[in-house]
C-alpha atoms as a PDB file:
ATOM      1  CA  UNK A   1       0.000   0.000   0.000  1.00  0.00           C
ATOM      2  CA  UNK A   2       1.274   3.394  -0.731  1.00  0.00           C
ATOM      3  CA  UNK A   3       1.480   6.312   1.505  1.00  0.00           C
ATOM      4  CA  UNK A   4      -1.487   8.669   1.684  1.00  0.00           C
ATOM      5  CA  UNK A   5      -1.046  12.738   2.448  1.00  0.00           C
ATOM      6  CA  UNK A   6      -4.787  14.098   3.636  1.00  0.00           C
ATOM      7  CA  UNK A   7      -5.492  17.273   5.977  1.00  0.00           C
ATOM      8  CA  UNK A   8      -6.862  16.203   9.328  1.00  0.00           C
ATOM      9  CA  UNK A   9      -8.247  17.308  12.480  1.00  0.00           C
ATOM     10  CA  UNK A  10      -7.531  16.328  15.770  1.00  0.00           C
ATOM     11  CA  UNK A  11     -10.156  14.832  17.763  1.00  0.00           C
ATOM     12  CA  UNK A  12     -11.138  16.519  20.832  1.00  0.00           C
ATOM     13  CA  UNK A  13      -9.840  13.664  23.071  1.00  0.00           C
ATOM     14  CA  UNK A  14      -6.480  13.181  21.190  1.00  0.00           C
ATOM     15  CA  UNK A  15      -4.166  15.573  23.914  1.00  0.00           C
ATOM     16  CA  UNK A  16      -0.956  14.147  22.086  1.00  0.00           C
ATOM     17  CA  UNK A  17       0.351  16.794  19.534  1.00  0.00           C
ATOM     18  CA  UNK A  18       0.817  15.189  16.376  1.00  0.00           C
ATOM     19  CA  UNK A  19       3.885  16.083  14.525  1.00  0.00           C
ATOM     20  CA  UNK A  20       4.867  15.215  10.646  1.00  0.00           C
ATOM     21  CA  UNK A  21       6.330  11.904  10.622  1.00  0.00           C
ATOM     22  CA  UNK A  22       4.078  10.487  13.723  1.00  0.00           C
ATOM     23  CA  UNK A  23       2.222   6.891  12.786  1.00  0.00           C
ATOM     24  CA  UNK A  24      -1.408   7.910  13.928  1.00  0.00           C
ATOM     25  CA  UNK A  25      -4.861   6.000  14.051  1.00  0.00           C
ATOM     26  CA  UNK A  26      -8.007   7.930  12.086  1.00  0.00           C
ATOM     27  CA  UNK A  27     -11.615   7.721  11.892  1.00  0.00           C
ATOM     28  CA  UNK A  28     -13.463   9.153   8.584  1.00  0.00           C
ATOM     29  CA  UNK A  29     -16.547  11.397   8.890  1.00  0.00           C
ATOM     30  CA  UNK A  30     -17.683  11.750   5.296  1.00  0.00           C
ATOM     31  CA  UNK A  31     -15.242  13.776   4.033  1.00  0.00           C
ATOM     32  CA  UNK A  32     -13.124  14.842   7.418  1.00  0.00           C
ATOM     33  CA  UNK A  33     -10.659  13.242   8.717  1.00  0.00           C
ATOM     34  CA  UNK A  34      -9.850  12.949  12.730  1.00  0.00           C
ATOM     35  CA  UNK A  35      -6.929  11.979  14.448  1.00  0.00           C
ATOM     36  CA  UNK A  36      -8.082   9.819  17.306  1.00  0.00           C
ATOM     37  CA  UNK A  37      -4.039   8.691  18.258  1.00  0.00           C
ATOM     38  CA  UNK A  38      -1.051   9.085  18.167  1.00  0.00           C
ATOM     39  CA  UNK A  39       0.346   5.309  18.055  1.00  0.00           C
ATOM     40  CA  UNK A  40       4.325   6.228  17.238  1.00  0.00           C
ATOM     41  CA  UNK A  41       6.103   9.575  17.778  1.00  0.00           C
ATOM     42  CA  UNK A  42       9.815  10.762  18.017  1.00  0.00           C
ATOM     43  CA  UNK A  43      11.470   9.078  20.888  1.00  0.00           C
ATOM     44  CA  UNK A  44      12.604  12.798  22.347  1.00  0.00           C
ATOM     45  CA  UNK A  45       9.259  13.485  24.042  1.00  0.00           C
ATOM     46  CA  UNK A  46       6.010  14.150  23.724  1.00  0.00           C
ATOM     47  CA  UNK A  47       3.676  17.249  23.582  1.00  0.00           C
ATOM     48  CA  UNK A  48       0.276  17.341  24.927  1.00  0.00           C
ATOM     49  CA  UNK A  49      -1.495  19.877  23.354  1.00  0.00           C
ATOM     50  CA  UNK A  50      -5.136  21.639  23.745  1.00  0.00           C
ATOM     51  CA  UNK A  51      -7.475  24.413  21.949  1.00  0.00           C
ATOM     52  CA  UNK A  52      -8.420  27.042  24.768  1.00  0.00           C
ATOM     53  CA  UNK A  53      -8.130  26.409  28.784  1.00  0.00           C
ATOM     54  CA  UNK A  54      -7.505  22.832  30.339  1.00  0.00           C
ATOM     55  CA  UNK A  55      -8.785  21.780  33.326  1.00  0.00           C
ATOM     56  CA  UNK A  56      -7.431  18.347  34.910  1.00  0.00           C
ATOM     57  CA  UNK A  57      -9.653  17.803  38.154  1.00  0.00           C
ATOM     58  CA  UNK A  58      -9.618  14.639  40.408  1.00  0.00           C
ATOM     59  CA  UNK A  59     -12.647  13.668  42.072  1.00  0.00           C
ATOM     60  CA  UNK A  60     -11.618  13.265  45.880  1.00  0.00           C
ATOM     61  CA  UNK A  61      -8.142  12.358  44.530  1.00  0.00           C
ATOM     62  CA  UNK A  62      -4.717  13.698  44.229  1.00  0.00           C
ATOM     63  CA  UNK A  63      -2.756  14.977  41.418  1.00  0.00           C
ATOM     64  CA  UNK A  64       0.954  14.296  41.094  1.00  0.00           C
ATOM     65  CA  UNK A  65       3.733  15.603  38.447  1.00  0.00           C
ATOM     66  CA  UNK A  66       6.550  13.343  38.488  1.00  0.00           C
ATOM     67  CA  UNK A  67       9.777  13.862  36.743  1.00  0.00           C
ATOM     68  CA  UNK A  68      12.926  11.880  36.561  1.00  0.00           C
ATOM     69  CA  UNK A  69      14.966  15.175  35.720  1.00  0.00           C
ATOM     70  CA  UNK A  70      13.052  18.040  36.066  1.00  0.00           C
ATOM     71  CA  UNK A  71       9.322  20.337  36.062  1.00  0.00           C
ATOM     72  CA  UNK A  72       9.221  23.454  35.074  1.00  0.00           C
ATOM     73  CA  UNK A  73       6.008  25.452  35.492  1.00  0.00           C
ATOM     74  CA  UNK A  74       5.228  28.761  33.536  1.00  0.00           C
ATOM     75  CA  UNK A  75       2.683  31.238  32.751  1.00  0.00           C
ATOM     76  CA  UNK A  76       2.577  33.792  30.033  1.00  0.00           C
ATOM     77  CA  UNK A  77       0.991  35.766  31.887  1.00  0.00           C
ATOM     78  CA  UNK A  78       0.808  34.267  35.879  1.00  0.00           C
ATOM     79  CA  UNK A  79       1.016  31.153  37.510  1.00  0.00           C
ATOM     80  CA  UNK A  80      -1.189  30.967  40.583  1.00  0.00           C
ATOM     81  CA  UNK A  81      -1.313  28.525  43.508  1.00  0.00           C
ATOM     82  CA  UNK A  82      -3.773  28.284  46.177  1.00  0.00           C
ATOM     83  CA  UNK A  83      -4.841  25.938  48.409  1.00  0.00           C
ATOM     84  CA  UNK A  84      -5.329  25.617  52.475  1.00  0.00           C
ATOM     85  CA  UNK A  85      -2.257  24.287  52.958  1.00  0.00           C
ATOM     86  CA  UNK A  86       1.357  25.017  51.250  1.00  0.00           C
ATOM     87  CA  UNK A  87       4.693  23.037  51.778  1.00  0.00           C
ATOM     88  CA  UNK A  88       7.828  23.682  49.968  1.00  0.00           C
ATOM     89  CA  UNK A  89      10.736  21.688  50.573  1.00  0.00           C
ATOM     90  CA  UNK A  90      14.180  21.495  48.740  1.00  0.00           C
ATOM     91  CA  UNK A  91      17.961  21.247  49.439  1.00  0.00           C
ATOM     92  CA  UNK A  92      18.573  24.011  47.763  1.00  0.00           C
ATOM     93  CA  UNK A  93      16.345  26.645  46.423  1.00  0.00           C
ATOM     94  CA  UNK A  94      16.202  30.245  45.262  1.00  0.00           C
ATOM     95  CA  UNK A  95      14.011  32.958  44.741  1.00  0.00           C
ATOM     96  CA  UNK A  96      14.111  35.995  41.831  1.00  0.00           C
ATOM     97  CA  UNK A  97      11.422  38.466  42.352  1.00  0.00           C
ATOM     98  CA  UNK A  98      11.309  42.071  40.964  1.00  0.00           C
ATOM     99  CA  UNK A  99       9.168  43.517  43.934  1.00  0.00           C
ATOM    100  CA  UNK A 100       7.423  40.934  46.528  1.00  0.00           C
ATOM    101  CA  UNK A 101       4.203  42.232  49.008  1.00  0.00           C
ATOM    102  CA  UNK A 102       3.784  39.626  51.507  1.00  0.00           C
ATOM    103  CA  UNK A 103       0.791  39.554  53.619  1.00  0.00           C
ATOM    104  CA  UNK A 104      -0.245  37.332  56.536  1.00  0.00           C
ATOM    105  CA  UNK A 105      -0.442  37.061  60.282  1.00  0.00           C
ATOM    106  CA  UNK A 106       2.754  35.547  61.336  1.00  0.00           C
ATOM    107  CA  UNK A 107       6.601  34.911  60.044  1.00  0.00           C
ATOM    108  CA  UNK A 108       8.311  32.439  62.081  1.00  0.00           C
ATOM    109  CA  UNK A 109      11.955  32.080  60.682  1.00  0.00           C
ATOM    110  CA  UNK A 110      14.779  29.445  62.100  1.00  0.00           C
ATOM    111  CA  UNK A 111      17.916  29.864  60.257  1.00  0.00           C
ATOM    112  CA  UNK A 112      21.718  28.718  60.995  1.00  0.00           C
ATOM    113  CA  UNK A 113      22.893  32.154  59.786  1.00  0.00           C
ATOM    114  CA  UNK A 114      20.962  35.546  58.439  1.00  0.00           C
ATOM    115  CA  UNK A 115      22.791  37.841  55.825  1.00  0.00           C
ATOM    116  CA  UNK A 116      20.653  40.970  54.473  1.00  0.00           C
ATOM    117  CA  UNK A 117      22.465  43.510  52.366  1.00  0.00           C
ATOM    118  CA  UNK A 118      20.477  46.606  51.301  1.00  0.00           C
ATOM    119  CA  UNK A 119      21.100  50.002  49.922  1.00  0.00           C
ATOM    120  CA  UNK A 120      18.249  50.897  52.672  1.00  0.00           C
ATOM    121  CA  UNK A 121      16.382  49.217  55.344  1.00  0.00           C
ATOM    122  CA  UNK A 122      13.102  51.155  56.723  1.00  0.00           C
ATOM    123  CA  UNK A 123      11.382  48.964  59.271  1.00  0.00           C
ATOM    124  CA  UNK A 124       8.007  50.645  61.467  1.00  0.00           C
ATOM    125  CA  UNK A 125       6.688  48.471  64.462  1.00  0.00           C
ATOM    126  CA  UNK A 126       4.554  49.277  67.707  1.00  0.00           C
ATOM    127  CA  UNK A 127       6.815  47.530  69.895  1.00  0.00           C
ATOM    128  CA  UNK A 128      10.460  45.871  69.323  1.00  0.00           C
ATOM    129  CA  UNK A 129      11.778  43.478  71.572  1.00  0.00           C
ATOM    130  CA  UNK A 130      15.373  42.067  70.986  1.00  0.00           C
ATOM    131  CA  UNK A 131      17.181  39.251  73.030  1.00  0.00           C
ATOM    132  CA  UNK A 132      20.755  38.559  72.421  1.00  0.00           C
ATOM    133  CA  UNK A 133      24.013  37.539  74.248  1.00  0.00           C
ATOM    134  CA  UNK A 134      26.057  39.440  72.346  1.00  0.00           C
ATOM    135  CA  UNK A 135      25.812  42.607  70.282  1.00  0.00           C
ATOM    136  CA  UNK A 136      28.493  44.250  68.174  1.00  0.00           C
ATOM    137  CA  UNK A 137      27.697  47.446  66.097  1.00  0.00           C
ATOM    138  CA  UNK A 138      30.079  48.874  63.994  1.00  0.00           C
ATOM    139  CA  UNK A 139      28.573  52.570  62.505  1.00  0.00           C
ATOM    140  CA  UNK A 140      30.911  54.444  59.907  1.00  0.00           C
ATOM    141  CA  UNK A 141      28.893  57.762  60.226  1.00  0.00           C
ATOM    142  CA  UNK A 142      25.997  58.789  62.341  1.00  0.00           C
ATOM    143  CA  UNK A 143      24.809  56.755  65.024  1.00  0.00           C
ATOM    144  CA  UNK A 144      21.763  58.519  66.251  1.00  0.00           C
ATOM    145  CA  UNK A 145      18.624  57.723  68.522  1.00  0.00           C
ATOM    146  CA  UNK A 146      15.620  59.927  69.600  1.00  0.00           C
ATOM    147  CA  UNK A 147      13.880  58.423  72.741  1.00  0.00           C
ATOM    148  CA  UNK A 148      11.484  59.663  74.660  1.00  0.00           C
ATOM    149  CA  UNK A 149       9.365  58.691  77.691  1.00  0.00           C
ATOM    150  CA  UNK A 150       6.147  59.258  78.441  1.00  0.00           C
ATOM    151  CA  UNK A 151       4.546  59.244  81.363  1.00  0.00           C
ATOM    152  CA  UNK A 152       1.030  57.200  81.877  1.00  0.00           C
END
């Protein structure tokens, strides 16, 4: 049998992306032609492909991504997660962000050692409480405090 060239559509339910050279399985519709497979692709990966939004949802299940390498997430315009609940956990991990707002109730921090370097630090707080067994300052300029006490 020879090899036939024809225009075809996917079918809705065909998420692999077809590419030239692909062995696929068809279904006729009078004239049209549907992809309903893709039996045999390239052996470099695979592309799953849709028209418009996709939602995966599982019924009072979980969803996992699993990658022997790696998974990269991205949005062209946002990527948004939400949920009651968030861990994060890595051995190593950074964290590139142009300007961050963070909003909540509480920051609880444990860390081995803290380095902050800033052109300028503003911080405003009602009340500032510091313990510590040992304090060194070293100022190259002005050293200045205003304090004040009122009585009640």
């Amino acid at each position: 049998m020879g090899e036939v060239t024809r225009d075809a559509r996917r079918a809705k339910s065909c998420l692999v992306a077809p590419e030239a050279g692909d062995k696929v399985l068809c279904a006729l519709d009078g004239e049209t032609v549907y992809v309903l497979a893709v039996l045999e692709g390239r052996p470099e990966g695979t592309r799953v492909a849709v028209e418009g939004a996709l939602d995966i949802v599982a019924q009072g299940g979980r969803v996992s991504v699993r990658s022997a390498d790696s998974v990269d997430v991205k949005g062209g315009k946002s990527v948004s997660i939400a949920g009651p609940k968030l861990d994060v956990r890595a051995a190593d991990g950074s964290i590139a962000i142009d300007q961050l707002g963070y909003l909540g109730k509480r920051v609880m921090a444990e860390v081995g050692k803290a380095v902050v370097a800033a052109r300028e630090l503003d911080s405003l707080a009602d009340r500032v409480m510091q313990r510590a067994r040992r304090v060194f300052r070293f100022v190259e300029e002005v050293d200045q405090t205003r304090a004040s006490r009122r009585a009640r």
